[in-house]
C-alpha atoms as a PDB file:
ATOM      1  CA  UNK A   1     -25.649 -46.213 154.625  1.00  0.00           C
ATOM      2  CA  UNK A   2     -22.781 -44.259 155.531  1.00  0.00           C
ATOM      3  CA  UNK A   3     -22.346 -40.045 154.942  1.00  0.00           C
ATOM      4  CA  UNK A   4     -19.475 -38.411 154.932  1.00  0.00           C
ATOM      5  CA  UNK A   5     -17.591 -35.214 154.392  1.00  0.00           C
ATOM      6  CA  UNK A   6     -14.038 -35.730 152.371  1.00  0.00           C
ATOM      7  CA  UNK A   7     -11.544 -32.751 152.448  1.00  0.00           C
ATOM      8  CA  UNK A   8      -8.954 -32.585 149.171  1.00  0.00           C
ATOM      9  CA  UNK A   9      -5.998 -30.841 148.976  1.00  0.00           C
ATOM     10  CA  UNK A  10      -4.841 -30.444 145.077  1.00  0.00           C
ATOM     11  CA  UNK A  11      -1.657 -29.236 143.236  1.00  0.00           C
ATOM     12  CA  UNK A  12      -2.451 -25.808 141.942  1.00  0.00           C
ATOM     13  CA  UNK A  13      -3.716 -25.430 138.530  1.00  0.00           C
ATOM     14  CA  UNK A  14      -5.615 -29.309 139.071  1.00  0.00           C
ATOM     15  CA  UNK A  15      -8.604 -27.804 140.104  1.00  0.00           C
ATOM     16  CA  UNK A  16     -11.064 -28.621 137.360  1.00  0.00           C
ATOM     17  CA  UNK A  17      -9.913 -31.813 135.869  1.00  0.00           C
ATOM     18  CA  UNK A  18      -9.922 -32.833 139.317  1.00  0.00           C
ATOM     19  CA  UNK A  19     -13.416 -31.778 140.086  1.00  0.00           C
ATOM     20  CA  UNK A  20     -14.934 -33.470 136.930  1.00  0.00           C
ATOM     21  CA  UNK A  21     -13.589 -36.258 137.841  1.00  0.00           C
ATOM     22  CA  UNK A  22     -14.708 -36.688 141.273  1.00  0.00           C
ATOM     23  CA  UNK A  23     -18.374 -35.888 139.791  1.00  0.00           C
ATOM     24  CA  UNK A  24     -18.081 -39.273 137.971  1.00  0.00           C
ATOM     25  CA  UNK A  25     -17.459 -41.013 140.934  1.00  0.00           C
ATOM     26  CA  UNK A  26     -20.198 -43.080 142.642  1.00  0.00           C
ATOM     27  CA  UNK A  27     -21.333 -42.409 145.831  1.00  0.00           C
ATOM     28  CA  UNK A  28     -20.250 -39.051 145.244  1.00  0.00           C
ATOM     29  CA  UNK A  29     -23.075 -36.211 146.024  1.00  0.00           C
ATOM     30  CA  UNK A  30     -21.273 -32.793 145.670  1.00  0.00           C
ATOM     31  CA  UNK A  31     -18.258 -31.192 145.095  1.00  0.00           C
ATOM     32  CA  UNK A  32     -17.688 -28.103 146.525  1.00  0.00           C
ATOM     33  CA  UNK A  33     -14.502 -25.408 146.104  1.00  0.00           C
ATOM     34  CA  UNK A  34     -13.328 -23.844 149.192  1.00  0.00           C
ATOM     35  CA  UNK A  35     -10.416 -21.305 150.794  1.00  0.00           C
ATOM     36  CA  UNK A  36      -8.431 -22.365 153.377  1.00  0.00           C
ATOM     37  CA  UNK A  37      -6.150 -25.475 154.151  1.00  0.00           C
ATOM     38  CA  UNK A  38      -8.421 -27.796 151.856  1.00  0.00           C
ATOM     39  CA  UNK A  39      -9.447 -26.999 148.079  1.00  0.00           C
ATOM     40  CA  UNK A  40     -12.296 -29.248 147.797  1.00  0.00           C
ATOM     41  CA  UNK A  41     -15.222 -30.420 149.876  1.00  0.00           C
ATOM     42  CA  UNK A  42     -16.684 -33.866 148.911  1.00  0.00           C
ATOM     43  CA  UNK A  43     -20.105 -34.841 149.976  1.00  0.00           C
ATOM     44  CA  UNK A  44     -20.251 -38.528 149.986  1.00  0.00           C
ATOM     45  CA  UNK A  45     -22.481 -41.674 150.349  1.00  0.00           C
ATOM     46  CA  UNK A  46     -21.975 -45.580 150.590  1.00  0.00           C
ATOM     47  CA  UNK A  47     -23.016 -48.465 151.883  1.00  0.00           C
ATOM     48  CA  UNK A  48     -20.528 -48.776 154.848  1.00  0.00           C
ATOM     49  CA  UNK A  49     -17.182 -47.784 156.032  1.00  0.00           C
ATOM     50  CA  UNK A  50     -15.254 -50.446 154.061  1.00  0.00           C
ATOM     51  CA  UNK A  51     -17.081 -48.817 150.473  1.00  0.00           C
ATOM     52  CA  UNK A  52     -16.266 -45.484 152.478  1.00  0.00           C
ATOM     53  CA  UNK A  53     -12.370 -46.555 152.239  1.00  0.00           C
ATOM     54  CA  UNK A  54     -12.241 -47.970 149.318  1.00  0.00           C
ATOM     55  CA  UNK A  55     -13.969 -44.410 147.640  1.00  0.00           C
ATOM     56  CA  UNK A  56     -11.030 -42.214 149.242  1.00  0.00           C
ATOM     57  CA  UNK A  57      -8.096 -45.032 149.060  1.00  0.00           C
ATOM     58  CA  UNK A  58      -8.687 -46.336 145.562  1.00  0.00           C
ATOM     59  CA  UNK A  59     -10.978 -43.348 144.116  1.00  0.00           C
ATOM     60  CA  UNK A  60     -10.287 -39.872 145.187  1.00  0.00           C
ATOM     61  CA  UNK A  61      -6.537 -40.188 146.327  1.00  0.00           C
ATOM     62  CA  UNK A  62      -5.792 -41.907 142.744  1.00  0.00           C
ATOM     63  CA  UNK A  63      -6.528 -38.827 140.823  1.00  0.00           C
ATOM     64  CA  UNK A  64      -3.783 -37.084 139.612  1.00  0.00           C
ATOM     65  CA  UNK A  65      -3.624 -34.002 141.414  1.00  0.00           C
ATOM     66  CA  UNK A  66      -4.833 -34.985 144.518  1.00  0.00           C
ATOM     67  CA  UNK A  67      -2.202 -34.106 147.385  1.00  0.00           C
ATOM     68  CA  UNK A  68      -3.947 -35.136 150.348  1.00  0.00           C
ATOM     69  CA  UNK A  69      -7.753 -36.085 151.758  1.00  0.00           C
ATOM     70  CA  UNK A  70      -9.080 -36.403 155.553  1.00  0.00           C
ATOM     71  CA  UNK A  71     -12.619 -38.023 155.826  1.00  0.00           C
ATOM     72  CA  UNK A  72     -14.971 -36.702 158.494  1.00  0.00           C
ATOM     73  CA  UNK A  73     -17.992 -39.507 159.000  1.00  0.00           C
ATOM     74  CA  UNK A  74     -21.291 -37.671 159.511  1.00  0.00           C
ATOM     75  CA  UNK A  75     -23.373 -39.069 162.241  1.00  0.00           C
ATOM     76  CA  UNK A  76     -26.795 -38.128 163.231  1.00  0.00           C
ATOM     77  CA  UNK A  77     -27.554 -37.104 166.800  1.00  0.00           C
ATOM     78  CA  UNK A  78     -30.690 -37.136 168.749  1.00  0.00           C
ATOM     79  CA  UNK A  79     -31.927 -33.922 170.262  1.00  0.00           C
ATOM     80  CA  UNK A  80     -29.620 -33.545 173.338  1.00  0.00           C
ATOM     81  CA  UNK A  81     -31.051 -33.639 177.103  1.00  0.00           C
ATOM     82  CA  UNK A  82     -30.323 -30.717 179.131  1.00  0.00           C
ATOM     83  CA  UNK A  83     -29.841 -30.983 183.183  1.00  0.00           C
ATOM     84  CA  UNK A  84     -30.477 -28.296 185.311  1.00  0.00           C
END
């Protein structure tokens, strides 16, 4: 499985319709509003990175609305070592 953290820049005024429609998506887990240089941040899940691309290529850049997207990939880390 791969996680991941999607970023979405809209046209003003799209915010809803373009919410509700990312909810229908699958392998979409949350939909969050924020302020700042993104409007939306899109908590995703798929089998690999080539569903991953295919979700933000063909899915969440195709809605009207939708300006721009950068993907973040989360990755779990291990507890780190410290040397003294």
């Amino acid at each position: 499985m791969v996680s991941g953290l999607v970023f979405v820049r809209l046209l003003s005024g799209h915010e809803e319709a373009v919410m509700e429609a990312l909810r229908q998506i699958s392998g979409v887990q949350k939909v969050i509003a924020v302020f700042g240089r993104w409007d939306l941040v899109v908590s995703v899940q798929v089998g690999d990175t080539d569903e991953l691309a295919s979700l933000v290529i063909n899915k969440i850049r195709a809605i009207p609305g939708t300006t721009a997207t950068e993907t973040l990939i989360t990755v779990g880390l291990k507890k780190p070592k410290i040397f003294i």
